[in-house]
N, C-alpha and C. Protein backbone atom coordinates (compact mmCIF):
# COMPACT_ATOMS: atom_id res chain seq x y z
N UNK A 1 -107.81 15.09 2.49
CA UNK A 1 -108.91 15.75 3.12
C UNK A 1 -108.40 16.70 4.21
N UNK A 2 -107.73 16.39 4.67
CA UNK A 2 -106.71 17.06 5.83
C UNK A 2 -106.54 18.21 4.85
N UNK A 3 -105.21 18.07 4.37
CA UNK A 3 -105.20 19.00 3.72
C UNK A 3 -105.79 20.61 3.44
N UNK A 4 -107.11 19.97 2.68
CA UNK A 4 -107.99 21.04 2.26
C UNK A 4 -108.48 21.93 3.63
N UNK A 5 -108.33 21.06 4.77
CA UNK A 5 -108.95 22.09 5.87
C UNK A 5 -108.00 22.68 6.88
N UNK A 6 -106.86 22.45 6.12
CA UNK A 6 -105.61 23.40 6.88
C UNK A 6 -105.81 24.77 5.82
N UNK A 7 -105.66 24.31 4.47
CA UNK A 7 -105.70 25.84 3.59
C UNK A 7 -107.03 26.54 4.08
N UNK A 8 -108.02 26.08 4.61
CA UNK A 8 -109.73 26.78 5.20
C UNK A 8 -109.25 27.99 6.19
N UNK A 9 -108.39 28.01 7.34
CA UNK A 9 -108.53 28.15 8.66
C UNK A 9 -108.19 29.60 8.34
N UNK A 10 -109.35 30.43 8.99
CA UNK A 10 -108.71 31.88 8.56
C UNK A 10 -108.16 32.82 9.94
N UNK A 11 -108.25 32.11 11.06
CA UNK A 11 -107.30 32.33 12.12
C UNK A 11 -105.71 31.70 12.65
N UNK A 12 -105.33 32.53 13.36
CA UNK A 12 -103.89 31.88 13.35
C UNK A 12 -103.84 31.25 14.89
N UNK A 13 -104.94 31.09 15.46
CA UNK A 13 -104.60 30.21 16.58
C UNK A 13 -104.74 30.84 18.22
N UNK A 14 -104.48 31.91 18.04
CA UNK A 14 -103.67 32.89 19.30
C UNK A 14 -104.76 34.08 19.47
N UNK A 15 -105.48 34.18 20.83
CA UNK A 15 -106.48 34.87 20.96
C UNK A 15 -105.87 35.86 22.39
N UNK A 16 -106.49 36.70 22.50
CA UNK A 16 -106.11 37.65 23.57
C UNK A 16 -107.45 37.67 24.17
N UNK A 17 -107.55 38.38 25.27
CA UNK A 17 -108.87 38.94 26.21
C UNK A 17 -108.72 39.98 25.54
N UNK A 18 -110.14 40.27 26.05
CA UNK A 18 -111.26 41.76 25.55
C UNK A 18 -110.49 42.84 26.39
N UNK A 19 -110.05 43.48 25.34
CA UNK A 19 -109.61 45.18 26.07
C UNK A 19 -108.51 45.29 26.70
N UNK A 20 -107.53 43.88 25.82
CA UNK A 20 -105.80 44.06 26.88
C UNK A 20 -105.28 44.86 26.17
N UNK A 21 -105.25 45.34 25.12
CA UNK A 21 -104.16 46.62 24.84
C UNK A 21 -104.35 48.02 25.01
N UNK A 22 -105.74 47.57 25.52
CA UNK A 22 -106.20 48.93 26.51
C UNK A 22 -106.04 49.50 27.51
N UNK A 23 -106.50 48.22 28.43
CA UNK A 23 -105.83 48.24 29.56
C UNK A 23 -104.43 48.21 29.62
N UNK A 24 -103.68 47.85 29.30
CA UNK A 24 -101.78 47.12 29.59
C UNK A 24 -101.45 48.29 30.15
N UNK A 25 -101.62 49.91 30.10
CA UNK A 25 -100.64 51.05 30.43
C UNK A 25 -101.59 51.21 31.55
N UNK A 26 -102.63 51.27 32.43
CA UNK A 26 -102.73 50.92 33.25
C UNK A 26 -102.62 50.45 34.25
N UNK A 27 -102.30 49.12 34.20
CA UNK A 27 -101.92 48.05 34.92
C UNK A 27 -100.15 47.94 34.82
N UNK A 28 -100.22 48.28 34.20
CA UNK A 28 -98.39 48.54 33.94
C UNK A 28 -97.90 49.82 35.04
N UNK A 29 -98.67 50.79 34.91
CA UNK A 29 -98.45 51.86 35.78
C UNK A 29 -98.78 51.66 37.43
N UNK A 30 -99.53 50.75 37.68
CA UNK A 30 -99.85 50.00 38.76
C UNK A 30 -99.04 49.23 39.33
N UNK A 31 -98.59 48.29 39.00
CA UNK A 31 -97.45 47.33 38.80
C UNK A 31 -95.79 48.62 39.70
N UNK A 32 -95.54 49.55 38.27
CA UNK A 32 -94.64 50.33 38.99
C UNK A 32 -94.60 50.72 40.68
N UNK A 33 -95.63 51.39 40.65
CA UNK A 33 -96.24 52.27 42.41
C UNK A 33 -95.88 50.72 42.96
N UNK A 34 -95.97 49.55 43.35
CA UNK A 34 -95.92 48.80 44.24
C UNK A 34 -94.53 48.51 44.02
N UNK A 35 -93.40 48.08 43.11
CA UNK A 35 -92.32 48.01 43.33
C UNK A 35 -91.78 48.97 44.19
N UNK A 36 -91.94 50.47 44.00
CA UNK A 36 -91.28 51.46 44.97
C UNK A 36 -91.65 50.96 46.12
N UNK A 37 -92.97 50.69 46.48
CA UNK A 37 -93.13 50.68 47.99
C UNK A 37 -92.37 49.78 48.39
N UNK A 38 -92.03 48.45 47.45
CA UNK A 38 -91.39 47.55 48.08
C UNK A 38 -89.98 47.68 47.99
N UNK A 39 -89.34 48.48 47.59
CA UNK A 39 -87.91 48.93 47.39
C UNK A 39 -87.80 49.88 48.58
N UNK A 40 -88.78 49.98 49.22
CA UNK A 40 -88.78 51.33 50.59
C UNK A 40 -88.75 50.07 52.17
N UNK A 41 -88.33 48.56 52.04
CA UNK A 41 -88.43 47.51 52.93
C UNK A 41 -87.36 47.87 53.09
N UNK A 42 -86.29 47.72 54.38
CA UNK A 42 -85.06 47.37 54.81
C UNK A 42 -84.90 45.97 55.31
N UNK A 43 -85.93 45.76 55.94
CA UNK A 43 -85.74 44.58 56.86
C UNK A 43 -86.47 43.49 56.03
N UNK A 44 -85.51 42.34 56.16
CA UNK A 44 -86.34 41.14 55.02
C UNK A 44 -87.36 40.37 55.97
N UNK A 45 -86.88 40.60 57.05
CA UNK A 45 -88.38 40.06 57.82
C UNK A 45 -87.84 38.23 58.34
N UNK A 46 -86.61 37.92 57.77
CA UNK A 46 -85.84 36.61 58.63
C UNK A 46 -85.08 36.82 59.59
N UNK A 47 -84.73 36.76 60.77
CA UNK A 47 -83.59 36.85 61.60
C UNK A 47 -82.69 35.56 62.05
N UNK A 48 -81.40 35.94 62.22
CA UNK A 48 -81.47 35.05 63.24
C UNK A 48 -80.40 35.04 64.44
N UNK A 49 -79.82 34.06 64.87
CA UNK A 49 -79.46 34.72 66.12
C UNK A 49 -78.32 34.90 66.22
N UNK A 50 -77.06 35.61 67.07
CA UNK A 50 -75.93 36.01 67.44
C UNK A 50 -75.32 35.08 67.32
N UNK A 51 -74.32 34.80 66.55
CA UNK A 51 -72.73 34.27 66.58
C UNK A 51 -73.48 32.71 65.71
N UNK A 52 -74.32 32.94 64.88
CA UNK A 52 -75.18 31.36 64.48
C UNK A 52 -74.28 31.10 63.25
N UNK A 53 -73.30 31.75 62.81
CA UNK A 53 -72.26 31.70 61.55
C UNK A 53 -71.16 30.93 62.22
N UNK A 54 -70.66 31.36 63.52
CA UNK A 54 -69.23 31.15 64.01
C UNK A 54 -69.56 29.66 64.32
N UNK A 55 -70.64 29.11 65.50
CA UNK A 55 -70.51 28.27 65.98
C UNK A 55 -71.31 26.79 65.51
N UNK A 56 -71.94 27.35 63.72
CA UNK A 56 -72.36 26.52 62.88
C UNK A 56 -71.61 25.32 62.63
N UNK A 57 -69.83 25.63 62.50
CA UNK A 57 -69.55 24.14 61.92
C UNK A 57 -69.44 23.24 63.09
N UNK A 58 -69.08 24.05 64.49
CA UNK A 58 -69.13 23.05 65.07
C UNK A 58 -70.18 22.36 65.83
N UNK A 59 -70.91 22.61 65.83
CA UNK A 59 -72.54 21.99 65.80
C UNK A 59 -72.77 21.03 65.07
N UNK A 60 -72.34 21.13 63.62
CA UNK A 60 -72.61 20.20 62.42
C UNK A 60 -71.53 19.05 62.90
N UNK A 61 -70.53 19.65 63.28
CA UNK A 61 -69.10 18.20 63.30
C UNK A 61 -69.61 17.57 64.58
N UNK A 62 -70.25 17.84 65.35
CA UNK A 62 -70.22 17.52 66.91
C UNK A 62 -71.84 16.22 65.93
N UNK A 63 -72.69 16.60 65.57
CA UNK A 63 -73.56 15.51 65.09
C UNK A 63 -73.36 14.47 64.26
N UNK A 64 -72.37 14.95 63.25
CA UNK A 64 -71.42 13.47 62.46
C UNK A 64 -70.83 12.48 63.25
N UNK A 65 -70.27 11.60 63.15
CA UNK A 65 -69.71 10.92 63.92
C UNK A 65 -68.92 10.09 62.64
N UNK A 66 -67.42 10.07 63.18
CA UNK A 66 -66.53 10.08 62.33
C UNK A 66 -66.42 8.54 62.75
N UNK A 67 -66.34 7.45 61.38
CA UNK A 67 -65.71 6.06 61.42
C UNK A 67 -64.76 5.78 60.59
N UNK A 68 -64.17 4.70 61.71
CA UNK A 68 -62.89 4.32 61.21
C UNK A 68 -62.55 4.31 59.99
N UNK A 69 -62.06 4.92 58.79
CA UNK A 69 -61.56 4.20 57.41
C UNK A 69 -61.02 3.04 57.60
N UNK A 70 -61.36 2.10 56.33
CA UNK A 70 -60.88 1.05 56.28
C UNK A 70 -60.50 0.46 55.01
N UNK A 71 -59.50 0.80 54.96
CA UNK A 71 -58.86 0.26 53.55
C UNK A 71 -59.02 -0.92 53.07
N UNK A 72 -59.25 -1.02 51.98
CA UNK A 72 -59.77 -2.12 51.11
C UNK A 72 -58.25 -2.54 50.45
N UNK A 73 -57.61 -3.33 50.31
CA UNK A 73 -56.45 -3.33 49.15
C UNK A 73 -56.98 -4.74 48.29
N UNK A 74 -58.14 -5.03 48.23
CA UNK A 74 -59.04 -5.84 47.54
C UNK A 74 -57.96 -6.52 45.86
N UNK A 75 -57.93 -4.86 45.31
CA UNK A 75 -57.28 -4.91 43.90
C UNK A 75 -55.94 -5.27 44.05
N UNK A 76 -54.98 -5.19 44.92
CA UNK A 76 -53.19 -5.36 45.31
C UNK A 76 -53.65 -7.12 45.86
N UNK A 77 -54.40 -7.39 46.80
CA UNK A 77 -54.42 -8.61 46.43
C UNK A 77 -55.18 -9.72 45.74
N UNK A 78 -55.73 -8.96 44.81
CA UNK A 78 -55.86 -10.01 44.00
C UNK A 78 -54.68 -10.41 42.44
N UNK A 79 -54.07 -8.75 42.41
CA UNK A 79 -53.20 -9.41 42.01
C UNK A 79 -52.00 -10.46 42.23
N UNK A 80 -51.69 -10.31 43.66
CA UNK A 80 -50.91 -11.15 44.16
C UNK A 80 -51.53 -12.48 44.21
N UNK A 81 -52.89 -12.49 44.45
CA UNK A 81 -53.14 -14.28 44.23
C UNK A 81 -53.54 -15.02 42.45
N UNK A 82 -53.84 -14.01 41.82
CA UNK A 82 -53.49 -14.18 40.08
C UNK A 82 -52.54 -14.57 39.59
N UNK A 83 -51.25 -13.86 40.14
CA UNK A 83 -50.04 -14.01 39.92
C UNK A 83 -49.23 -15.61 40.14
N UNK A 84 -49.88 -15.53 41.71
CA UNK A 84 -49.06 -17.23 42.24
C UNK A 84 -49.84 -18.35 41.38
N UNK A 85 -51.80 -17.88 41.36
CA UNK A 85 -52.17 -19.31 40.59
C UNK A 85 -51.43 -19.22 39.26
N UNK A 86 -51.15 -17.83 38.20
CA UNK A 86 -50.65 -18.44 37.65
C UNK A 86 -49.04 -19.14 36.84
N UNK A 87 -48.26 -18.72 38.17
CA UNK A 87 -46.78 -19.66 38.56
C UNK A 87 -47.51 -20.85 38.86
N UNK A 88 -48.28 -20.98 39.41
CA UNK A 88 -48.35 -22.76 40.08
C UNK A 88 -49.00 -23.25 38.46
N UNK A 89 -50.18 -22.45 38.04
CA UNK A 89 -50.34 -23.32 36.49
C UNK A 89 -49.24 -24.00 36.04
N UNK A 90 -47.81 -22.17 35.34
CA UNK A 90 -46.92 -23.10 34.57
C UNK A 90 -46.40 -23.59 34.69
N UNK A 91 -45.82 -23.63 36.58
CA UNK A 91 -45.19 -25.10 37.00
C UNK A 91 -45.81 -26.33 36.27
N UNK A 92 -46.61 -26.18 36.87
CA UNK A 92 -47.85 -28.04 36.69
C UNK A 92 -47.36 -28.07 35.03
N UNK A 93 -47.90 -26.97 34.34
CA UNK A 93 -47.99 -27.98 32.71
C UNK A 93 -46.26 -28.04 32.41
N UNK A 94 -45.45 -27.08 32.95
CA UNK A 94 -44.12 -27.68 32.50
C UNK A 94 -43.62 -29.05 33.09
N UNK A 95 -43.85 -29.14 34.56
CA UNK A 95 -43.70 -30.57 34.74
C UNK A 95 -44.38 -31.74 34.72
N UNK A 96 -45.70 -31.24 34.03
CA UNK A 96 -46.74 -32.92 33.59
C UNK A 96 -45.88 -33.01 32.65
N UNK A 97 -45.89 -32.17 31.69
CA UNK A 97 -45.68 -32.40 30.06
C UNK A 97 -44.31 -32.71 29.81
N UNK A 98 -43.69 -32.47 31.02
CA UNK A 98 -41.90 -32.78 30.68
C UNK A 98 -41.22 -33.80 30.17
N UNK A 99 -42.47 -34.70 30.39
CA UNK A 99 -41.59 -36.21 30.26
C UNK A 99 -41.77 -36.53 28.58
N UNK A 100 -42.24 -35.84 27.46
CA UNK A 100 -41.72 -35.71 26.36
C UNK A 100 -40.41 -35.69 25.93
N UNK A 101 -39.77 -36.79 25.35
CA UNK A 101 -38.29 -36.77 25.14
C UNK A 101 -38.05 -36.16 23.69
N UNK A 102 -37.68 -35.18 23.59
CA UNK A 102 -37.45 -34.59 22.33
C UNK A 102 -36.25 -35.96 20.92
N UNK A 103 -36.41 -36.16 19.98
CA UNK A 103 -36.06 -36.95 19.21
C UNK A 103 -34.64 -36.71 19.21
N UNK A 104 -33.44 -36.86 19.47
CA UNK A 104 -32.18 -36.48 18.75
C UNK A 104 -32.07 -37.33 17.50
N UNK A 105 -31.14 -36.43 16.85
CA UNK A 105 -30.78 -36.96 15.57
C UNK A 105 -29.95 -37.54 15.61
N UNK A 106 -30.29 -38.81 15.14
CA UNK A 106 -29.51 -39.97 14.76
C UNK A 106 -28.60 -39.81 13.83
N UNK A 107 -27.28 -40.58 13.64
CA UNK A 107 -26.28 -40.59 12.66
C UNK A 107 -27.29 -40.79 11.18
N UNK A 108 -27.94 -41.69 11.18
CA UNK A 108 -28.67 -41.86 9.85
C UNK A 108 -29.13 -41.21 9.21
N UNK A 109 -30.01 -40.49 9.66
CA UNK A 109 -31.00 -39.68 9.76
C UNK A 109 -30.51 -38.64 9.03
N UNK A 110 -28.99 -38.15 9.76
CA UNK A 110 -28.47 -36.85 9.25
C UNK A 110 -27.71 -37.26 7.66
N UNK A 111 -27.11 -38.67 7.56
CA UNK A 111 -26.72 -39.32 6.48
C UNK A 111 -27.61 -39.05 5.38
N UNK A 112 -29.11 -39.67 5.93
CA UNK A 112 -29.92 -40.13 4.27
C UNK A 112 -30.32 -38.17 4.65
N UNK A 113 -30.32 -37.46 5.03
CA UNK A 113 -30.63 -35.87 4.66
C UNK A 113 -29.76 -35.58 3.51
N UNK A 114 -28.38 -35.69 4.45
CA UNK A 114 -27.27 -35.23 3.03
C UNK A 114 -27.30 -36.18 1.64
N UNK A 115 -27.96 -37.38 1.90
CA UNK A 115 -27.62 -37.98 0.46
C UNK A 115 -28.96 -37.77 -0.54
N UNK A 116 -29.89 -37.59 0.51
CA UNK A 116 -30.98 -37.01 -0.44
C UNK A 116 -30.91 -35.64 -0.98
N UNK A 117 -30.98 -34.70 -0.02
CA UNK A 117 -30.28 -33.68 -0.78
C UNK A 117 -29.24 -33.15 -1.94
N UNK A 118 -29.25 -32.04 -2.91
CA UNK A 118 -28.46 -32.10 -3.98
C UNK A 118 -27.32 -31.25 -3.26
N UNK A 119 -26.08 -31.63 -2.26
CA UNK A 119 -25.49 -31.23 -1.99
C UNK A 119 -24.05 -31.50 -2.44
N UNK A 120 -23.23 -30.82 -3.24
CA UNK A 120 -22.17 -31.26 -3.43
C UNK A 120 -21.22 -30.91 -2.47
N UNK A 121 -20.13 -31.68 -2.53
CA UNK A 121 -19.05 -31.66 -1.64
C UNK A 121 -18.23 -30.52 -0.97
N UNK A 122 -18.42 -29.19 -1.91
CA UNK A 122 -17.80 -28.04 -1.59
C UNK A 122 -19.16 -27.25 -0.31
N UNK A 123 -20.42 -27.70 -0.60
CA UNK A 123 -21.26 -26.88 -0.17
C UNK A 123 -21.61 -28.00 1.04
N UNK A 124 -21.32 -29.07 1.09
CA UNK A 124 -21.31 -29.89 2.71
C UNK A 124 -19.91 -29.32 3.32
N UNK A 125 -18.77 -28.86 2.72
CA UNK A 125 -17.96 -28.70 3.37
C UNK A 125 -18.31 -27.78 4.05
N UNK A 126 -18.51 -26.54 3.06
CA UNK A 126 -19.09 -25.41 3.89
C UNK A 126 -20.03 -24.69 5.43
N UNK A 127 -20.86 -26.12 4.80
CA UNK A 127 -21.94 -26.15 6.02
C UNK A 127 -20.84 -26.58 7.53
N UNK A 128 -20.18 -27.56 7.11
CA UNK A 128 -19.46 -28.02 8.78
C UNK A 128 -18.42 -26.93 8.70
N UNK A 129 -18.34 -26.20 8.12
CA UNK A 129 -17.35 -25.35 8.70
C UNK A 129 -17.88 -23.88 9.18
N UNK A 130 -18.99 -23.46 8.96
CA UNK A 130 -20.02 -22.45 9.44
C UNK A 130 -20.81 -23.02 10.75
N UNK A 131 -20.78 -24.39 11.16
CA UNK A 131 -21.24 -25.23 12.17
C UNK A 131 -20.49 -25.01 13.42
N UNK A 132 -19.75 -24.38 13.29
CA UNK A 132 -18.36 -24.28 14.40
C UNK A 132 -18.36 -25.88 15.08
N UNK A 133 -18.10 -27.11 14.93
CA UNK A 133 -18.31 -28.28 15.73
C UNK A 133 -17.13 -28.86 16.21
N UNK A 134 -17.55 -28.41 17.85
CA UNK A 134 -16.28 -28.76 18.53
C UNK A 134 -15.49 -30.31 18.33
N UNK A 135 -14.45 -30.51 18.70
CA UNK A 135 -14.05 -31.65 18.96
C UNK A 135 -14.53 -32.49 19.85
N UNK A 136 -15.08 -31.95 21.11
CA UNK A 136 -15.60 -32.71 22.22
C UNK A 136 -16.92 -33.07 21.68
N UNK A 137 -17.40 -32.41 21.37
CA UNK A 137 -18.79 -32.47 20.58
C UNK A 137 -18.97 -33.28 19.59
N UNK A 138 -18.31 -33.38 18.67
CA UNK A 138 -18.46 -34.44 17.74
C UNK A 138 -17.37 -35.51 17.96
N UNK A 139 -17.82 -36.58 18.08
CA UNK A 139 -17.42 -37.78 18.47
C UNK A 139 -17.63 -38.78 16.89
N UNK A 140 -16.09 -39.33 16.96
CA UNK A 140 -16.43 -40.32 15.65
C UNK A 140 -16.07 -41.75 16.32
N UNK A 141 -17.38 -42.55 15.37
CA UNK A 141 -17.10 -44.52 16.21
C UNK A 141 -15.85 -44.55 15.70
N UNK A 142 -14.75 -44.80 16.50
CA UNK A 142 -13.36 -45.82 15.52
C UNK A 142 -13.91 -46.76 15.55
N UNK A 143 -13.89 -47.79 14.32
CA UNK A 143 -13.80 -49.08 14.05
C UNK A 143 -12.28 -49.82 13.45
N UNK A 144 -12.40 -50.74 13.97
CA UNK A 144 -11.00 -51.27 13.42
C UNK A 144 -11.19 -52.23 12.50
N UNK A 145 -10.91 -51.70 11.25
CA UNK A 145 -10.96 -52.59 10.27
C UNK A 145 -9.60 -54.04 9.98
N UNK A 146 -10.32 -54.90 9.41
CA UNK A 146 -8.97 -55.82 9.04
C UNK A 146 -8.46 -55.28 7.95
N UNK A 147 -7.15 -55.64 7.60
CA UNK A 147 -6.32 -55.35 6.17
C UNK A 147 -6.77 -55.92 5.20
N UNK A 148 -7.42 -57.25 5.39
CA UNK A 148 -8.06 -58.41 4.62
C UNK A 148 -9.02 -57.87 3.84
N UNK A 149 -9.85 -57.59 4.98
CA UNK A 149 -11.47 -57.84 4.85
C UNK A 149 -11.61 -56.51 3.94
N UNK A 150 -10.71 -55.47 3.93
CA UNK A 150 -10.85 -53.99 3.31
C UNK A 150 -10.52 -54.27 1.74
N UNK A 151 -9.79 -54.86 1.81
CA UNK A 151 -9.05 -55.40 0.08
C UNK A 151 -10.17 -55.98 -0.35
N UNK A 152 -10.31 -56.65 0.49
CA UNK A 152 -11.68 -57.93 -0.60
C UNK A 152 -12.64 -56.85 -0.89
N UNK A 153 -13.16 -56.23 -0.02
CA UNK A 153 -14.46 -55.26 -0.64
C UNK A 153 -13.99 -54.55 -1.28
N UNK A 154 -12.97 -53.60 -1.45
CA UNK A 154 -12.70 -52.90 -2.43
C UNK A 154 -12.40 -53.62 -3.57
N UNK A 155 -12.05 -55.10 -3.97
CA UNK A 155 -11.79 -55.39 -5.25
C UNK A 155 -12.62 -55.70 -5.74
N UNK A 156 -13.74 -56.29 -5.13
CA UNK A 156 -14.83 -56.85 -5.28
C UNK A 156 -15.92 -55.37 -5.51
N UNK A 157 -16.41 -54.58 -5.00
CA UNK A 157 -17.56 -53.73 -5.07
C UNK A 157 -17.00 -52.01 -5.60
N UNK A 158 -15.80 -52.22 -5.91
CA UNK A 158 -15.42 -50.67 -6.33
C UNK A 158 -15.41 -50.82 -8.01
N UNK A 159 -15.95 -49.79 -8.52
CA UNK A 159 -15.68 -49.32 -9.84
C UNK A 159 -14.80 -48.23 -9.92
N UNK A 160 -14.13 -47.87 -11.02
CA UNK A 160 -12.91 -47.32 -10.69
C UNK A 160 -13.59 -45.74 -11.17
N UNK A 161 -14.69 -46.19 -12.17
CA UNK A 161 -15.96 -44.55 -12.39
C UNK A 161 -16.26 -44.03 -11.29
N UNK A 162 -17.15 -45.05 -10.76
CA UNK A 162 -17.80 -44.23 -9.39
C UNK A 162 -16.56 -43.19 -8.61
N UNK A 163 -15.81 -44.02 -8.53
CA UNK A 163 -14.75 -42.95 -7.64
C UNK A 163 -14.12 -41.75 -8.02
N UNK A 164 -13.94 -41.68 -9.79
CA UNK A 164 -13.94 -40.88 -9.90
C UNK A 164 -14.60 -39.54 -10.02
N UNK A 165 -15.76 -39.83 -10.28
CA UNK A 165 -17.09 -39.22 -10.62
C UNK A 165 -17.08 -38.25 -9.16
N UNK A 166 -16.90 -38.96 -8.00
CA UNK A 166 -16.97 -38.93 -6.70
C UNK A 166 -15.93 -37.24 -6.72
């Protein structure tokens, strides 16, 4: 419905007064004559008084009143107290938590690794010799065996395969 009464409208909206393009050169020519007269002013009709440029700023500075600056270093220390809480944190959790004794490896331990493992003899050698392991450092138990007691187990629990196999 709209529509149909937009295509109706046989004006475009925009109306003028009675007799302006009649008048306009008229009033236009009117218009001119008063600019001249006013282009014939020298004086703008403000004054003001002697030396009111020179002794302006200091008039203005003399009514400010200048206060102390005062530096803030707000941001410098707060990093400095960020910093110490957090040294004093990792103090604290390194020395609560210290008393964790880390496991060393036991002789056994390192035993049933190598025997579980498929390591043959050339490639355990290898490993302790890429180990760099000092003498002071590795420490072996002497035990003192009897002459006896070594015979009997070996006659008793050795196969003469296994060893070779070995």
């Amino acid at each position: 419905m709209k529509k149909e009464k937009l295509h109706n409208i046989n004006s475009n909206g925009f109306k003028t007064p009675d007799d302006y393009f009649q008048s306009f050169e008229d009033k236009f020519f009117e218009r001119l004559n008063e600019k001249e007269t006013i282009e014939g002013i020298n004086d703008s009709g403000f004054t003001i008084p002697d030396d009111y440029f020179e002794s302006l700023d200091g008039k203005i500075l003399n009514k400010i009143k200048e206060k102390p600056v005062i530096k803030l270093n707000t941001r410098k220390v707060f990093y400095y107290v960020t910093g110490i809480a957090a040294s004093l944190l990792l103090m604290v959790s390194i020395f609560m938590n210290g008393d964790d004794k880390t496991q060393e490896l036991s002789a056994e331990m390192v035993e049933t690794y190598f025997k579980n493992s498929d390591l043959d003899s050339y490639e355990l050698a290898e490993l302790l010799v890429n180990a760099d392991i000092l003498e002071e450092d590795f420490t072996l138990i002497e035990t003192e065996y009897k002459e006896e007691n070594l015979e009997s187990y070996l006659l008793e629990n050795t196969d003469i395969e296994t060893i070779l196999q070995q």
